[in-house]
Protein backbone atom coordinates (compact mmCIF):
# COMPACT_ATOMS: atom_id res chain seq x y z
CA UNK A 1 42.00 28.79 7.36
CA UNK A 2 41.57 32.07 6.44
CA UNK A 3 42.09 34.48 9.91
CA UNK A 4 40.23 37.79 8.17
CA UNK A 5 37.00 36.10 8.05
CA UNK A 6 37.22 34.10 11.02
CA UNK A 7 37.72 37.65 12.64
CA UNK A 8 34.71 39.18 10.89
CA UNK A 9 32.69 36.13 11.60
CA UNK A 10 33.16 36.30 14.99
CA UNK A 11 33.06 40.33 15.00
CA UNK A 12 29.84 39.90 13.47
CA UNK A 13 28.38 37.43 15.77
CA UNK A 14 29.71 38.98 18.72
CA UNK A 15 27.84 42.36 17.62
CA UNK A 16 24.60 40.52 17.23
CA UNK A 17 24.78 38.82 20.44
CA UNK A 18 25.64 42.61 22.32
CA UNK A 19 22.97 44.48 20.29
CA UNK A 20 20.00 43.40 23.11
CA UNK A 21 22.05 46.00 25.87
CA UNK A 22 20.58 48.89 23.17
CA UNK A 23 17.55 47.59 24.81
CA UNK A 24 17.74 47.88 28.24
CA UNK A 25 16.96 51.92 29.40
CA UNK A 26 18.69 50.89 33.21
CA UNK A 27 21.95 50.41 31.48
CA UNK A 28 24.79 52.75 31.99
CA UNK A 29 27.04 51.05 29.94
CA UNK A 30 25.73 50.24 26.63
CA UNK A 31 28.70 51.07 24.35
CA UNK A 32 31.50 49.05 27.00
CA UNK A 33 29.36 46.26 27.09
CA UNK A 34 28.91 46.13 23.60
CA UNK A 35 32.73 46.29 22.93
CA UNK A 36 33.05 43.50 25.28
CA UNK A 37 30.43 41.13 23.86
CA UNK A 38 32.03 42.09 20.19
CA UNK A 39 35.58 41.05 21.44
CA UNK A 40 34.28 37.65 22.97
CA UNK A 41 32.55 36.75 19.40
CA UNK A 42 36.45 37.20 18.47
CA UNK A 43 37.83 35.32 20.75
CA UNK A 44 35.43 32.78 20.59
CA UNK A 45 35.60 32.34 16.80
CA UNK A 46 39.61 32.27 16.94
CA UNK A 47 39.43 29.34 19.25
CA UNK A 48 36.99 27.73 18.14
CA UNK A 49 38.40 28.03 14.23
CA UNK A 50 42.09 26.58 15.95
CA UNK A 51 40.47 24.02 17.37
CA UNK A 52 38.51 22.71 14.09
CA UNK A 53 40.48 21.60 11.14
CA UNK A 54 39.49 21.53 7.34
CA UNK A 55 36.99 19.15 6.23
CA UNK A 56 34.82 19.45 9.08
CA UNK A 57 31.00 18.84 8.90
CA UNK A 58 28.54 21.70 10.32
CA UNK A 59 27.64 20.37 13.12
CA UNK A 60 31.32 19.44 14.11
CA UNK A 61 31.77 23.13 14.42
CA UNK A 62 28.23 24.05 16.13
CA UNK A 63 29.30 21.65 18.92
CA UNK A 64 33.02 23.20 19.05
CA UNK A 65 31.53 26.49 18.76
CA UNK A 66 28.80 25.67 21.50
CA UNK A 67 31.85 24.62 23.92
CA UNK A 68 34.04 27.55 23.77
CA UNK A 69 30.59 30.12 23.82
CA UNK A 70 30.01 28.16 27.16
CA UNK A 71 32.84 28.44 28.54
CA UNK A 72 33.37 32.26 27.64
CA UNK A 73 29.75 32.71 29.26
CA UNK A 74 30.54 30.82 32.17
CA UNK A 75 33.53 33.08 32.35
CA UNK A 76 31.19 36.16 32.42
CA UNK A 77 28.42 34.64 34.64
CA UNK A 78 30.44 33.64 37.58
CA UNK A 79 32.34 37.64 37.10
CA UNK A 80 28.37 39.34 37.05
CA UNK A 81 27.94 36.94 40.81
CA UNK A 82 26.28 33.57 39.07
CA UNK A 83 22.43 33.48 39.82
CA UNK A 84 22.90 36.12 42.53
CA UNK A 85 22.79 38.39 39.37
CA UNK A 86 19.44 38.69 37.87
CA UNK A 87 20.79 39.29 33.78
CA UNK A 88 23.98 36.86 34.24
CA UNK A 89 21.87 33.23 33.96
CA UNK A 90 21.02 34.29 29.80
CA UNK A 91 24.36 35.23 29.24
CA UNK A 92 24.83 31.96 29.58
CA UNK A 93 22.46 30.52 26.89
CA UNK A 94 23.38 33.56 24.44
CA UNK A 95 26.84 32.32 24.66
CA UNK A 96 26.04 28.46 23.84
CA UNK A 97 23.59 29.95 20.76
CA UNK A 98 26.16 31.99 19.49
CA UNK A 99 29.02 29.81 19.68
CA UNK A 100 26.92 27.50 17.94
CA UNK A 101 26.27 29.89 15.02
CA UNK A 102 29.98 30.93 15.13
CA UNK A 103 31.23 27.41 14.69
CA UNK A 104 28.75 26.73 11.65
CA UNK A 105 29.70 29.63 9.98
CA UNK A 106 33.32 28.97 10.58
CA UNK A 107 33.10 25.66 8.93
CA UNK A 108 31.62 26.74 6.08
CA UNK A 109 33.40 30.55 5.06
CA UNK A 110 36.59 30.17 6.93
CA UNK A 111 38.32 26.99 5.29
CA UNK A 112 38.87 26.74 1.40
CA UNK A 113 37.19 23.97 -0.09
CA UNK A 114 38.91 21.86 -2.22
């Protein structure tokens, strides 16, 4: 495994899935929120690539990916007040969507093939 692109892989993804806060005018903390959503692509990716092992198929490490996304979300859902919050039920589905892509990618840049 090689740890400098899991962590770019998962800074990456992270990034794209806290762009969308750019987006919303209400906000008042774009750039924190953005650093946070970066750092859980991290996290995310460095789990999920422990958790896989070489020789992996894609989907092996969409589902892995999918897993730890959820339960990062989950993590962030039930903090924002769980459907008493009106943003926190798509954090949610982000997270399960990008774990996904983070485990796929994962599988096939992050292990050498042989």
């Amino acid at each position: 495994m090689n740890i400098a692109v899991v962590l770019i892989v998962g800074a990456i993804v992270g990034a794209l899935d806290g762009v969308g806060i750019f987006f919303a005018p209400e906000e008042p903390y774009k750039i924190e929120i953005f650093g946070a959503a970066t750092l859980k692509g991290i996290l995310v990716s460095v789990i999920t690539a422990l958790s896989l092992g070489s020789g992996r198929a894609w989907w092996q490490g969409g589902l892995v990916g999918a897993f730890y996304g959820f339960a990062f979300a989950l993590v962030i859902f039930l903090a924002k007040g769980g459907f008493k919050s009106k943003d926190a039920p798509y954090v949610v589905l982000s997270g399960i969507v990008f774990g996904f892509i983070n485990g796929v990618l994962l599988v096939a840049f992050a292990y050498r093939r042989r």
